[in-house]
PDB file of N, CA and C in Angstrom:
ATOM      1  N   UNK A   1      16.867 -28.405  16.511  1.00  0.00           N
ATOM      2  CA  UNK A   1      15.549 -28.975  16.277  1.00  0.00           C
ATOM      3  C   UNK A   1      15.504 -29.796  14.992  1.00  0.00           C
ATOM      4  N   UNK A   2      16.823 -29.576  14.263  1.00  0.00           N
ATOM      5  CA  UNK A   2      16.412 -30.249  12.898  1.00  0.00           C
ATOM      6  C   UNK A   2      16.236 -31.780  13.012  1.00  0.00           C
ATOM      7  N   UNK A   3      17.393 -32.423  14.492  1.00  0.00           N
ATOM      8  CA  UNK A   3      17.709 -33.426  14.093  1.00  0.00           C
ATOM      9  C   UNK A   3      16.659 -34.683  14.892  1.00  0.00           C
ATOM     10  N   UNK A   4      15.526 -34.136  15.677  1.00  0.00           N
ATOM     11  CA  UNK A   4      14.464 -35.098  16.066  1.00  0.00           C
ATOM     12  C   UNK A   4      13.534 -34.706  15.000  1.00  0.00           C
ATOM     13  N   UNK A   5      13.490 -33.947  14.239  1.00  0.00           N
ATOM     14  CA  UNK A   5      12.644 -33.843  12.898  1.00  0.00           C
ATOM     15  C   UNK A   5      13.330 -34.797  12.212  1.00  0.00           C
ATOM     16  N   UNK A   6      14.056 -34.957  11.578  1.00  0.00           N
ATOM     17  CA  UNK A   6      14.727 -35.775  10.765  1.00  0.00           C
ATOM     18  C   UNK A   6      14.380 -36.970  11.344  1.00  0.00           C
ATOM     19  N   UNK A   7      14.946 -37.776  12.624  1.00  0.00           N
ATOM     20  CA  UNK A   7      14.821 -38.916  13.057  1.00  0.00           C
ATOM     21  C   UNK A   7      13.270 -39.413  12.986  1.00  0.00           C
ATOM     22  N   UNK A   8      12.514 -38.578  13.695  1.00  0.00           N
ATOM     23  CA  UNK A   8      10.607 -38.357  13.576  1.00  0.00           C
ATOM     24  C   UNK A   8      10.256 -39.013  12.046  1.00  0.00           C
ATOM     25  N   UNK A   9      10.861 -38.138  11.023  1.00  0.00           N
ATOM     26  CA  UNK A   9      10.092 -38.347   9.497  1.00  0.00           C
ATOM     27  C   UNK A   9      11.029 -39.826   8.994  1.00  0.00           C
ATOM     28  N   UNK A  10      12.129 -40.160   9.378  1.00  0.00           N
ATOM     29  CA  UNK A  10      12.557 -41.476   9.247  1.00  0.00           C
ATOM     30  C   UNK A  10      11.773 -42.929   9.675  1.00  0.00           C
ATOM     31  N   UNK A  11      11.152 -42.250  10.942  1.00  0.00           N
ATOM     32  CA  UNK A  11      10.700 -43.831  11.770  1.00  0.00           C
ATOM     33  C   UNK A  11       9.335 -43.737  10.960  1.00  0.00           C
ATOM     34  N   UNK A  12       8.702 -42.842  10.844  1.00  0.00           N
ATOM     35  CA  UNK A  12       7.542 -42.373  10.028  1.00  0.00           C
ATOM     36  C   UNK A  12       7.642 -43.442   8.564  1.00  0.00           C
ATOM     37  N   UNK A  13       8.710 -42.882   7.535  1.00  0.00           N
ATOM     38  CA  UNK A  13       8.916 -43.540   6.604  1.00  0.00           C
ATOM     39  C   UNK A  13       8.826 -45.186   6.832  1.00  0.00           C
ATOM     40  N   UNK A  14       9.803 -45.159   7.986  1.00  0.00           N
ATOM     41  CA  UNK A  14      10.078 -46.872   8.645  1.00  0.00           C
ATOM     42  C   UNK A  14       8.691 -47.800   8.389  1.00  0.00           C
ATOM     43  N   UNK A  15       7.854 -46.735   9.149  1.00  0.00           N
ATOM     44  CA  UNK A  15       6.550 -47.844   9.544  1.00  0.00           C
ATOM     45  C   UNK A  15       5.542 -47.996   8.679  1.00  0.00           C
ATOM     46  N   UNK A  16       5.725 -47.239   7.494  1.00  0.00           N
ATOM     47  CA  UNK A  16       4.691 -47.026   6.664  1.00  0.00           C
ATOM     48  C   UNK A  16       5.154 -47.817   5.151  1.00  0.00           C
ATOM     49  N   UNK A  17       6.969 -48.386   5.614  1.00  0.00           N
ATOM     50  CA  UNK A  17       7.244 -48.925   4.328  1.00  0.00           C
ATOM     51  C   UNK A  17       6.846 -50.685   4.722  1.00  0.00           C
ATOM     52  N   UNK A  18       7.613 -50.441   6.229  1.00  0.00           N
ATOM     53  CA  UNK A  18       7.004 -51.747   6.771  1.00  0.00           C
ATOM     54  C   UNK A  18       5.263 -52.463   7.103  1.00  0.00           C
ATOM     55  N   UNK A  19       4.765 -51.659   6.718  1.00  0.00           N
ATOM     56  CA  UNK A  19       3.098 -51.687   6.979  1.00  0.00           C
ATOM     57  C   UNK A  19       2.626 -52.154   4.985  1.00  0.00           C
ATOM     58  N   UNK A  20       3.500 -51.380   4.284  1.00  0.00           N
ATOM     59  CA  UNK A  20       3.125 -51.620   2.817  1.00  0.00           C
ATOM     60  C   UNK A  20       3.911 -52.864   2.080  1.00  0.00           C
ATOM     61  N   UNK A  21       4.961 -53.282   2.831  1.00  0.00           N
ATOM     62  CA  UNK A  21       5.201 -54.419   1.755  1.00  0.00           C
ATOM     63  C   UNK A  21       5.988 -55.653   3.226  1.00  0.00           C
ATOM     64  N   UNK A  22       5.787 -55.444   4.064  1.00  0.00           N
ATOM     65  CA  UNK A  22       6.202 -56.657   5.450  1.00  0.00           C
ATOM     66  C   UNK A  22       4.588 -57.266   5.705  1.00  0.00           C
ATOM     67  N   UNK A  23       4.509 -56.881   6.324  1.00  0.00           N
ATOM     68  CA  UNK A  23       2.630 -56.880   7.004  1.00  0.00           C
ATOM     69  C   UNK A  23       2.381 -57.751   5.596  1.00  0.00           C
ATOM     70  N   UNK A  24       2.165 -57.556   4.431  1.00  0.00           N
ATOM     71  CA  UNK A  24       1.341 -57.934   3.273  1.00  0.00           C
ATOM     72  C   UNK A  24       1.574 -59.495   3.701  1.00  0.00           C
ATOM     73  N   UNK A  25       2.907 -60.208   3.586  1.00  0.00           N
ATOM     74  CA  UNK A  25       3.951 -61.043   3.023  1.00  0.00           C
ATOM     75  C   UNK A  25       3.322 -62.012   4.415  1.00  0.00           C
ATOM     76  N   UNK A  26       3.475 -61.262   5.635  1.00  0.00           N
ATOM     77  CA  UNK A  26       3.221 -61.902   6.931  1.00  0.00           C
ATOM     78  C   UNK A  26       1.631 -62.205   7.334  1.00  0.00           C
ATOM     79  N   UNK A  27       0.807 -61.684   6.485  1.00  0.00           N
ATOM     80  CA  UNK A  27      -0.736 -62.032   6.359  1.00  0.00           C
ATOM     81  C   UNK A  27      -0.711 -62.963   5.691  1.00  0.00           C
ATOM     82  N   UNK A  28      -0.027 -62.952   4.425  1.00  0.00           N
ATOM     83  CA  UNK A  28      -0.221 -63.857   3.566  1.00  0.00           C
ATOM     84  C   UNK A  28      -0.083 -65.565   4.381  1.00  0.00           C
ATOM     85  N   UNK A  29       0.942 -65.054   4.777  1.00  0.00           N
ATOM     86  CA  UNK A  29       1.425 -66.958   5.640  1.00  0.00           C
ATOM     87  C   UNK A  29       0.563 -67.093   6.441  1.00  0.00           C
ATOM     88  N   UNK A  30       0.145 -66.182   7.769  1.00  0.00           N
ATOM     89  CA  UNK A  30      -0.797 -66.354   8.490  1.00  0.00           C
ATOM     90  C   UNK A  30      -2.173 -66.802   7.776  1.00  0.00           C
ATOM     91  N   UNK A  31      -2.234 -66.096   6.753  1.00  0.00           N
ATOM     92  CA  UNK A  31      -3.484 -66.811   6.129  1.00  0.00           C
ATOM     93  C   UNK A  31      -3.979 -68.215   5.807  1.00  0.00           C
ATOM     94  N   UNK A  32      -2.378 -68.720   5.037  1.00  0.00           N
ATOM     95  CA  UNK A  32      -2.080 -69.762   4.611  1.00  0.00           C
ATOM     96  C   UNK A  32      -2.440 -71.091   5.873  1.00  0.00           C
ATOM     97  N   UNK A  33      -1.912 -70.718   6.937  1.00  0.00           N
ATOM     98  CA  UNK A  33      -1.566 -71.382   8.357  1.00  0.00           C
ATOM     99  C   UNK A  33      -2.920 -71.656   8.843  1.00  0.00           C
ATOM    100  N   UNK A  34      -4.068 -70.613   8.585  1.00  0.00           N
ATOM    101  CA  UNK A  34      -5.427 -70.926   9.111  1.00  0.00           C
ATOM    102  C   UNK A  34      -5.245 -70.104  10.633  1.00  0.00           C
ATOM    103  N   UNK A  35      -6.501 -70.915  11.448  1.00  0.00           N
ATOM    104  CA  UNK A  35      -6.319 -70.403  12.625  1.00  0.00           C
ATOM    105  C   UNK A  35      -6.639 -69.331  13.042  1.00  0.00           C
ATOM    106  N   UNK A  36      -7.246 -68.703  14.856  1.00  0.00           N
ATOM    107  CA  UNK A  36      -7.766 -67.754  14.683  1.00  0.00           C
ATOM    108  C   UNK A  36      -5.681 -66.759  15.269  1.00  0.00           C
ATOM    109  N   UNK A  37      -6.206 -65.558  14.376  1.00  0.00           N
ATOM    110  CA  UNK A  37      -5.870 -64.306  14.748  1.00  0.00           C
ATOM    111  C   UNK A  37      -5.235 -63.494  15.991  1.00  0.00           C
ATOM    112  N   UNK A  38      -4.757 -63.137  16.758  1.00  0.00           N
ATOM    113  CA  UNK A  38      -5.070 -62.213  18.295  1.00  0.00           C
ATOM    114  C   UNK A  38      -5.731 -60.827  17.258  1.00  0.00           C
ATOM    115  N   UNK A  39      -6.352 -60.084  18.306  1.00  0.00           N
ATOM    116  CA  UNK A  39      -6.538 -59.030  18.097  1.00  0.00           C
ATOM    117  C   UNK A  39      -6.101 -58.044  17.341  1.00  0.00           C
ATOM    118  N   UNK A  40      -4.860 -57.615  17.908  1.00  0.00           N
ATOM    119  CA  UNK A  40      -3.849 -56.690  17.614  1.00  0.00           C
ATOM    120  C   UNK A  40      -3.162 -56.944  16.468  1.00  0.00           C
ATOM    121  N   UNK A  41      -2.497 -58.078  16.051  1.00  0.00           N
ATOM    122  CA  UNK A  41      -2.428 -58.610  14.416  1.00  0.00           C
ATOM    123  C   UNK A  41      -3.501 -58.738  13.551  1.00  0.00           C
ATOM    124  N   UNK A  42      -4.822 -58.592  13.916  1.00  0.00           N
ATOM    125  CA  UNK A  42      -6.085 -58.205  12.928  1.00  0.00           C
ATOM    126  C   UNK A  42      -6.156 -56.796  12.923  1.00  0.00           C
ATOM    127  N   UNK A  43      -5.479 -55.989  13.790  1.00  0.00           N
ATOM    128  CA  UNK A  43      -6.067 -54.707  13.777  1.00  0.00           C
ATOM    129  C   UNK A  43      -4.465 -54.322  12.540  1.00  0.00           C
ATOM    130  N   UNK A  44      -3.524 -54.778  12.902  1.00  0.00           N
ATOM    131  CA  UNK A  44      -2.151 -54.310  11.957  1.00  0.00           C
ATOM    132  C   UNK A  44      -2.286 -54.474  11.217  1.00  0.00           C
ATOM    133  N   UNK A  45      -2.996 -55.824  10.141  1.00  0.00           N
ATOM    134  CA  UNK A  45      -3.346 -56.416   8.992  1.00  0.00           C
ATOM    135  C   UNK A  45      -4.265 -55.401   8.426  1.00  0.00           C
ATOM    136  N   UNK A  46      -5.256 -55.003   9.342  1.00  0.00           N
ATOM    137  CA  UNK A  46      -6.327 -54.262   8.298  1.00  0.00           C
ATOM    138  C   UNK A  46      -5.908 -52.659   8.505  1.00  0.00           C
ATOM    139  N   UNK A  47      -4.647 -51.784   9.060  1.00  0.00           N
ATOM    140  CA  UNK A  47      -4.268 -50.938   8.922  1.00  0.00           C
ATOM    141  C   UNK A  47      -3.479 -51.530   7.359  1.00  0.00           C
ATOM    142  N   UNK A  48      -2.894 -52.207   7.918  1.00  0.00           N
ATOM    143  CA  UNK A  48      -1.960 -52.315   6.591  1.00  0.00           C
ATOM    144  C   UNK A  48      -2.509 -51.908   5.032  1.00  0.00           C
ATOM    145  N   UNK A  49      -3.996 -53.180   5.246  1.00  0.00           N
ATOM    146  CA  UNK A  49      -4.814 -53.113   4.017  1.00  0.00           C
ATOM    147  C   UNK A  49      -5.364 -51.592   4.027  1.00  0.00           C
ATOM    148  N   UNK A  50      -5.599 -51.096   4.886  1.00  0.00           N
ATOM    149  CA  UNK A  50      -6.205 -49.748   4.323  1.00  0.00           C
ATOM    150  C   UNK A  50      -5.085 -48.837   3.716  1.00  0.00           C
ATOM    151  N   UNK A  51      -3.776 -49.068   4.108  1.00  0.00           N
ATOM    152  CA  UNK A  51      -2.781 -48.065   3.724  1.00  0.00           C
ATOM    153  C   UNK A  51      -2.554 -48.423   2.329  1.00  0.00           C
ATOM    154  N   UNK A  52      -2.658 -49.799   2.059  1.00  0.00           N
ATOM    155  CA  UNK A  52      -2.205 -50.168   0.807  1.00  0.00           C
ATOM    156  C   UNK A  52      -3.686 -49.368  -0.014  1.00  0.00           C
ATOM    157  N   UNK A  53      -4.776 -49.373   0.108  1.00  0.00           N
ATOM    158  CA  UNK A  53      -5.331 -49.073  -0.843  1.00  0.00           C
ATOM    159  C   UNK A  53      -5.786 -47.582  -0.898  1.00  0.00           C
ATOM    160  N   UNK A  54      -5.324 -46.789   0.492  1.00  0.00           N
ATOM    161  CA  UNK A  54      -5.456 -45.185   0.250  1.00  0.00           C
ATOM    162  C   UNK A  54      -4.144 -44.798   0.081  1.00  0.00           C
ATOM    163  N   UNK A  55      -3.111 -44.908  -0.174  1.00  0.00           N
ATOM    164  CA  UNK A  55      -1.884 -44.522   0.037  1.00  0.00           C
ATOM    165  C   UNK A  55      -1.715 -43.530  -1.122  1.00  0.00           C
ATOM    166  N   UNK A  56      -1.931 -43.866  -2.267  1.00  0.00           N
ATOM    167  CA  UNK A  56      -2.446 -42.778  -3.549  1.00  0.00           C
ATOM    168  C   UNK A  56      -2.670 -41.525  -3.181  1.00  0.00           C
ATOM    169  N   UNK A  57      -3.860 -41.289  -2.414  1.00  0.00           N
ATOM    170  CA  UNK A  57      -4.515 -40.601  -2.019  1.00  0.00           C
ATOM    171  C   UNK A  57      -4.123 -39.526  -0.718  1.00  0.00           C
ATOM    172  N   UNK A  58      -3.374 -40.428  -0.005  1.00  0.00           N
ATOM    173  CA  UNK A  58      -3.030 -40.002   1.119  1.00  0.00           C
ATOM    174  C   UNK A  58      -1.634 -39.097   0.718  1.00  0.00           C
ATOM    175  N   UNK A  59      -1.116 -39.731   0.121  1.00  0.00           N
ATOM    176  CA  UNK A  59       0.214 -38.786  -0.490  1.00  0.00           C
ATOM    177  C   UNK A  59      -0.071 -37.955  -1.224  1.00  0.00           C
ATOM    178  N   UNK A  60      -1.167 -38.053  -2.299  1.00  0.00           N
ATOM    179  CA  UNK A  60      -1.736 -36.683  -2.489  1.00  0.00           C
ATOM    180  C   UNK A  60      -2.221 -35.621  -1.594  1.00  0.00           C
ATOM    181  N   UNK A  61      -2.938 -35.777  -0.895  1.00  0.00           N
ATOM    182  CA  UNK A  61      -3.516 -34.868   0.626  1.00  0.00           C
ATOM    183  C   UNK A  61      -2.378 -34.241   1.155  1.00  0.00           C
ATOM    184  N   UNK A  62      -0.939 -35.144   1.155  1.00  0.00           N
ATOM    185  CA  UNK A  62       0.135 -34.592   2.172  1.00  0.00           C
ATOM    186  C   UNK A  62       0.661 -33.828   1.076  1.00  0.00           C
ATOM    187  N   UNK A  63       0.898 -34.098   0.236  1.00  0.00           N
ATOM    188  CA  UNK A  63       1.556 -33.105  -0.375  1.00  0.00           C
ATOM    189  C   UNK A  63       0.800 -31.458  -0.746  1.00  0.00           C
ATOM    190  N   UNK A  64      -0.594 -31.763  -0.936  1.00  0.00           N
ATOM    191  CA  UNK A  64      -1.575 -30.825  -1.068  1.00  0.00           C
ATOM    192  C   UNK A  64      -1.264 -29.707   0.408  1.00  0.00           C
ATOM    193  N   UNK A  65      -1.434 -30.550   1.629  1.00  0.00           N
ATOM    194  CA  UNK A  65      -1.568 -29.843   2.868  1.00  0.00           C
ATOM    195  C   UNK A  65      -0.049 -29.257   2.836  1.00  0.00           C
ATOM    196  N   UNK A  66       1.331 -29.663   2.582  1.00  0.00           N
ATOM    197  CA  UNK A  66       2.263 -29.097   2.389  1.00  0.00           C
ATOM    198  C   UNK A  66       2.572 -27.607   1.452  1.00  0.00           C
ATOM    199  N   UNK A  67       1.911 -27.425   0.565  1.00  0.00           N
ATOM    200  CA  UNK A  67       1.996 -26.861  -0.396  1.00  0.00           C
ATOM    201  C   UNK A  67       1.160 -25.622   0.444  1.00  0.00           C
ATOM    202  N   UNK A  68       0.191 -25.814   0.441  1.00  0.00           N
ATOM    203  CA  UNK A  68      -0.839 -24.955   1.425  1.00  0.00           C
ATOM    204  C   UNK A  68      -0.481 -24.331   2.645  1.00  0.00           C
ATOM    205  N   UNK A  69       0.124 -25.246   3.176  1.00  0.00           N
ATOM    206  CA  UNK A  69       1.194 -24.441   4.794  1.00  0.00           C
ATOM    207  C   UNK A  69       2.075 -23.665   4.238  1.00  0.00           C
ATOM    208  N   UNK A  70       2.739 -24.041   2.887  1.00  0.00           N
ATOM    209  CA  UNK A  70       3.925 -23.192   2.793  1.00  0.00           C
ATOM    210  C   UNK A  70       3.349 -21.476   2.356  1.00  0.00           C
ATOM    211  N   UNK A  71       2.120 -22.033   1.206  1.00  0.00           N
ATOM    212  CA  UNK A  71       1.152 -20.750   0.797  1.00  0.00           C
ATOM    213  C   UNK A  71       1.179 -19.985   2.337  1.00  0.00           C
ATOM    214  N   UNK A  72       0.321 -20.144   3.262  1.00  0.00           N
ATOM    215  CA  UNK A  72      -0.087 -19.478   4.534  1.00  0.00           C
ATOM    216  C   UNK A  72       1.126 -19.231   5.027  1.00  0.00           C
TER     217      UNK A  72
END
């Protein structure tokens, strides 16, 4: 069981490094370019932006909720 845990918290890492500093870089041009949007690249863009500005927070919580499972 260890090793789809492992792979799981990798793609995890994957998408959340790619959401915090890819996504930014690729709005930026799209921005630049004008033009409307699709959907689904407005919805990735403003995940992105929300991760970038709770991410502080959110890694605090996980580590909090970690600490707490291990307590229980």
């Amino acid at each position: 069981m260890t090793d789809p845990v492992v792979v799981f918290v990798i793609a995890i890492l994957a998408v959340v490094g790619m959401l915090l500093f890819i996504v930014p870089v690729f709005a930026k041009m799209f921005g630049e370019l004008g033009g409307e949007l699709p959907a689904p690249t407005k919805v990735l863009i403003t995940l992105s932006d929300f991760l970038k500005t709770f991410a502080p927070l959110l890694l605090i919580a996980a580590v909090a909720g970690f600490i707490t499972w291990n307590r229980i």
